[in-house]
Protein backbone atom coordinates (compact mmCIF):
# COMPACT_ATOMS: atom_id res chain seq x y z
CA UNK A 1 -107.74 124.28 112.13
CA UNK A 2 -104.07 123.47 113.34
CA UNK A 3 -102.38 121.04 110.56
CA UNK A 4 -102.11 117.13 111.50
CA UNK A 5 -98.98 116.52 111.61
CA UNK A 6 -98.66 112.70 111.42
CA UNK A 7 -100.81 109.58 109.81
CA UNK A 8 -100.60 106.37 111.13
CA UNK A 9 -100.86 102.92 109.26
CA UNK A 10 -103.61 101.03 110.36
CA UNK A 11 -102.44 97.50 110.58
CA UNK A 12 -102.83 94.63 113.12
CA UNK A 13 -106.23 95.14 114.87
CA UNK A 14 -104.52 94.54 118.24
CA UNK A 15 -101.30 96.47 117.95
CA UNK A 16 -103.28 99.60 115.84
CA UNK A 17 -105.34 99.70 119.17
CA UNK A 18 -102.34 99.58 121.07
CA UNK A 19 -100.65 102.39 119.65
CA UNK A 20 -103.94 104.45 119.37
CA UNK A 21 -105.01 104.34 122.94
CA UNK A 22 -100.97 104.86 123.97
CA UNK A 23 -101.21 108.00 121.64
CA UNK A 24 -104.12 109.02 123.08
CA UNK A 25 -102.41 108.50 126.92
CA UNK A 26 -99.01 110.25 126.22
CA UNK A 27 -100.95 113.30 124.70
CA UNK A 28 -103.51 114.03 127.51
CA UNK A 29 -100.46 113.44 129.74
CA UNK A 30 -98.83 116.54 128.00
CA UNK A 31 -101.74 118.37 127.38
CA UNK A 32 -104.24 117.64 130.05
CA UNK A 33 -107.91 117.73 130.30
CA UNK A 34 -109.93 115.18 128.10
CA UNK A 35 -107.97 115.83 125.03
CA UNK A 36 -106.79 112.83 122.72
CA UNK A 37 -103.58 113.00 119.94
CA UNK A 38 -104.52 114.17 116.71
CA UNK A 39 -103.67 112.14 113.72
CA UNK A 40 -105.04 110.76 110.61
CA UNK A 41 -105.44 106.80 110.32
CA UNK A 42 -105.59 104.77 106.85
CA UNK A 43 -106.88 101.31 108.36
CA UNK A 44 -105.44 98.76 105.60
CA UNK A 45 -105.93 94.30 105.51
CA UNK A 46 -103.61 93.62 107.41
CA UNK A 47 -103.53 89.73 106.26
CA UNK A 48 -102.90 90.51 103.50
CA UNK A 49 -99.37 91.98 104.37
CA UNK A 50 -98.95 89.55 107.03
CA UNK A 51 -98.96 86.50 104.92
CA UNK A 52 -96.13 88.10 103.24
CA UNK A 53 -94.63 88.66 106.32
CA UNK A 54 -91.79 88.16 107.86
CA UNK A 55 -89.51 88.38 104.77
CA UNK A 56 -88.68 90.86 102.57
CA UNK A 57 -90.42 90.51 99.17
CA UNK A 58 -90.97 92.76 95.85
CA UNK A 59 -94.55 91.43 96.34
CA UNK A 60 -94.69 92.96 99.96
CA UNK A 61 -92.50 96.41 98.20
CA UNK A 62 -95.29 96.81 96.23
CA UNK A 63 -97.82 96.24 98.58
CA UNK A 64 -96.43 98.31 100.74
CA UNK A 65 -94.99 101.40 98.87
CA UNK A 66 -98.82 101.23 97.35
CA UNK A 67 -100.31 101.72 101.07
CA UNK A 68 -97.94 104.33 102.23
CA UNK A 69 -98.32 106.14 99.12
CA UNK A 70 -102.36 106.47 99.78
CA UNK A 71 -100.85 107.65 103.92
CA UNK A 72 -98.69 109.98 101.90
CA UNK A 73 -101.58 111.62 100.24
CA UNK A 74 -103.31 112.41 103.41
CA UNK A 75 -101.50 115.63 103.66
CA UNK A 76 -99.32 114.64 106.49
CA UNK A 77 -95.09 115.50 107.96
CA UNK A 78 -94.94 112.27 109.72
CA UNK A 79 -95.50 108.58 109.11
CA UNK A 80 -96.24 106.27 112.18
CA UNK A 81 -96.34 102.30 111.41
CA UNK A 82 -97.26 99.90 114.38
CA UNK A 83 -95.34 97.12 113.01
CA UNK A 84 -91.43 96.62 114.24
CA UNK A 85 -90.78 93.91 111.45
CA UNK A 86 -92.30 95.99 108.35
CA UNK A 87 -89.81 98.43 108.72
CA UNK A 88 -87.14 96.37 107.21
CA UNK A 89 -89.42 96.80 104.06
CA UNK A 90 -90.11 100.45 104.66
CA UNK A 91 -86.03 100.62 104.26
CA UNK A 92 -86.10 99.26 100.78
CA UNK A 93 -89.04 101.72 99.80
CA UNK A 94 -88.88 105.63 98.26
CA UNK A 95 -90.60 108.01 100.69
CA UNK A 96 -91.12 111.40 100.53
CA UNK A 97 -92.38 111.82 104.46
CA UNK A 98 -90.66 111.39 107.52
CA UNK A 99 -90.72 107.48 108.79
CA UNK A 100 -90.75 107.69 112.87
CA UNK A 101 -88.24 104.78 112.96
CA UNK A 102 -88.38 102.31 115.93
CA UNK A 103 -84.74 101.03 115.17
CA UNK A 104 -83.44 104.80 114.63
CA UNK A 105 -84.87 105.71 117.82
CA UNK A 106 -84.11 103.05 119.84
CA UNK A 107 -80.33 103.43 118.82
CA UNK A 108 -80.57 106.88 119.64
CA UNK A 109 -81.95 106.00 123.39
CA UNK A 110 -79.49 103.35 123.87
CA UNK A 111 -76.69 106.03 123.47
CA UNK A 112 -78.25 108.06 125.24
CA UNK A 113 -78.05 105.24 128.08
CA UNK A 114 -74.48 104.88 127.04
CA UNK A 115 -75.56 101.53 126.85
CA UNK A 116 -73.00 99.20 125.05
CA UNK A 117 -74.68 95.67 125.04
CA UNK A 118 -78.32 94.97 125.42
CA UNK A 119 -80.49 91.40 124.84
CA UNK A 120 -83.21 91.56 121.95
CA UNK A 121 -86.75 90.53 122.73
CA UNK A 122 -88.64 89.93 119.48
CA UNK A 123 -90.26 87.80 117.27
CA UNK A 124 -88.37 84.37 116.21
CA UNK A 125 -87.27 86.13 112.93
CA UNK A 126 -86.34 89.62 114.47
CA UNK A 127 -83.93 87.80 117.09
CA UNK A 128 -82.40 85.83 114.16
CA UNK A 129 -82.72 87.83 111.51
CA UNK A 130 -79.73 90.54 111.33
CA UNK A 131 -81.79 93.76 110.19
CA UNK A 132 -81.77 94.90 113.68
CA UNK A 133 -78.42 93.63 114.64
CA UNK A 134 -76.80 95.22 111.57
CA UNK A 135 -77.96 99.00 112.48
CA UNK A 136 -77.15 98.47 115.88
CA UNK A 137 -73.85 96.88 115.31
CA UNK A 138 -72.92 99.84 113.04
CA UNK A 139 -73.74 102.20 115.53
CA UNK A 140 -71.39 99.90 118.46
CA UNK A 141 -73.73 98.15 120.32
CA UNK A 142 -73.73 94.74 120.89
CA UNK A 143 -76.04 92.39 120.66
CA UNK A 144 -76.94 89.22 123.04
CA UNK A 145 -79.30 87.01 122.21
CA UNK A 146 -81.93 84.74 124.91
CA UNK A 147 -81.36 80.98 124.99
CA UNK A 148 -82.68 79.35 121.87
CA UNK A 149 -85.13 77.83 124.69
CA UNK A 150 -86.49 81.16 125.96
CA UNK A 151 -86.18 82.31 122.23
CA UNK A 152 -89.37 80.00 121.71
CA UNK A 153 -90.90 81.06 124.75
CA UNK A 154 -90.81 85.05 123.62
CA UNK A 155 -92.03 83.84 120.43
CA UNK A 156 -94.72 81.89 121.92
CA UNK A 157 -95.87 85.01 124.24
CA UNK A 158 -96.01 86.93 120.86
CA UNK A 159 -98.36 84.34 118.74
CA UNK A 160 -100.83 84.17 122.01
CA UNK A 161 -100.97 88.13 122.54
CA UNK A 162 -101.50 88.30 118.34
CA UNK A 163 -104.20 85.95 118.66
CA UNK A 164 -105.94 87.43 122.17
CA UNK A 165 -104.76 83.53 123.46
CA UNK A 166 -102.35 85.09 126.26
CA UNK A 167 -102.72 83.49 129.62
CA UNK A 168 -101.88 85.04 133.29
CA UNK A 169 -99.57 82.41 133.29
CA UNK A 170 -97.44 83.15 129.94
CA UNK A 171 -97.36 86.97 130.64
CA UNK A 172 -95.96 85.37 134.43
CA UNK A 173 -93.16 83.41 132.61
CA UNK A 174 -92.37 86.37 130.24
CA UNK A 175 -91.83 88.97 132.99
CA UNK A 176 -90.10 86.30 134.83
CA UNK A 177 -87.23 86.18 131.51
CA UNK A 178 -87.33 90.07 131.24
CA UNK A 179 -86.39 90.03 134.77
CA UNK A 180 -83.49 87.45 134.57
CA UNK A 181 -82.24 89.67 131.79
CA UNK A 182 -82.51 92.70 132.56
CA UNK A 183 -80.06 92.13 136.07
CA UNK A 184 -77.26 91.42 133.81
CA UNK A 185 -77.73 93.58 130.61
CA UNK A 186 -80.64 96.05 129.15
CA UNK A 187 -83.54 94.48 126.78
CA UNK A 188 -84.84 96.00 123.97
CA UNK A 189 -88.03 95.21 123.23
CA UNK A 190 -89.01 95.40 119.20
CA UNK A 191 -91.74 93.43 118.79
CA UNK A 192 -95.45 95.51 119.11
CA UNK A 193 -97.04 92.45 120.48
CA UNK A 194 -94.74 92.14 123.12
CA UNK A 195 -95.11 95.84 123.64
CA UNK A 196 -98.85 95.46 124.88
CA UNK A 197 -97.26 93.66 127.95
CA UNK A 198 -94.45 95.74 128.67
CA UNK A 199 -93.96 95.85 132.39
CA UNK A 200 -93.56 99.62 133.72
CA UNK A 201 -90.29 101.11 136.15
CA UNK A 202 -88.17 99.18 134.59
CA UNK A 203 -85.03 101.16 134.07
CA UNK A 204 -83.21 98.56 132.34
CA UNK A 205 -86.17 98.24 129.46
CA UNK A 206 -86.46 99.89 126.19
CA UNK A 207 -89.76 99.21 124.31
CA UNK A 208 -89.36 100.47 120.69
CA UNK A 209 -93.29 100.68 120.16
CA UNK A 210 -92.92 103.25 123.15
CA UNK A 211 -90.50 105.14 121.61
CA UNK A 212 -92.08 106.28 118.67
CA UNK A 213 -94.71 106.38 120.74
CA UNK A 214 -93.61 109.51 122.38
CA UNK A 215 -91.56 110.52 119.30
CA UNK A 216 -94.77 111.04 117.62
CA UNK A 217 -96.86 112.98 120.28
CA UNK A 218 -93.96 115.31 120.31
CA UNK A 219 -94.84 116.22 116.86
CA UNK A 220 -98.07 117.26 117.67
């Protein structure tokens, strides 16, 4: 039996879904017939973690470097964690298998795009925060920030999807932003919530979730 090459960390039920049935998409899309992307899944309590989230703690290190130890164990190459904002922790932690980084990636794909400048679509504390903005500023590309106004609003779109609360209306209002900003500049999406909404043809879009999304399947 052909080695599994990557293990995923079960952790959000919605976003865990997400990335399992996106798996299962981008593999029968390179494979064909009815086959679905082979990987091992440690399903963990995810509130737990979350009510540690989103700051970095030594109580959420532990927690963590415990849970990815166990994914460790699974005789795996790869690690794949459907949570944009954990990886700040994952940073902090010793680990012995590959991490398929969102922010990595996403650099990567930017410069590929010889994109200079792009707008950040997150949660409240991603957009904020400067984890994301220090990596990318290291690497020469600027960040621009939404209006503290539609700020709240992306924020608001990510609580509702989180909770299954989304209306037709909110998903409206939050294509209608990515929209205004993607005619000026590109947006980077790196929030996995927002990710479940993540309008197609959109040249001017990068959705991290989507990145390692593929990244993964090409370890298969």
């Amino acid at each position: 039996m052909k080695k599994i090459k990557f293990g995923v960390l079960g952790l959000g039920s919605r976003s865990t879904l997400f990335f399992i049935k996106e798996l299962n998409r981008h593999y029968n899309q390179k494979t064909g017939g009815y086959s679905t992307c082979p990987f091992l899944l440690l399903n963990t309590n995810f509130d737990t973690i979350n009510s540690l989230l989103p700051h970095t703690s030594q109580e959420l290190d532990n927690l963590i470097q415990k849970r990815l130890n166990e994914l460790e164990q699974m005789d795996i190459i790869h690690m794949l964690i459907p949570n944009i904002t954990l990886h700040e922790t994952i940073d902090r932690l010793v680990i012995e298998k590959s991490v398929i980084h969102p922010i990595h990636l996403a650099v990567s794909k930017i410069k590929q795009h010889n994109w200079n400048k792009i707008v950040l679509f997150g949660s409240l504390y991603t957009m904020k925060s400067d984890y994301i903005s220090s990596i990318f500023n290291a690497n020469g590309i600027e960040i621009e920030l939404p209006t503290q106004k539609d700020m709240l609003l992306i924020d608001e779109v990510r609580k509702q999807i989180y909770a299954n609360k989304e209306t037709d209306e909110l998903i409206t209002k939050f294509y209608l932003l990515i929209k205004k900003y993607t005619e000026k500049n590109p947006v980077v999406l790196a929030c996995t919530e927002l990710s479940i909404f993540n309008p197609i043809n959109n040249k001017n879009l990068l959705d991290m979730a989507q990145v390692q999304i593929v990244e993964a399947v090409k370890t298969v």
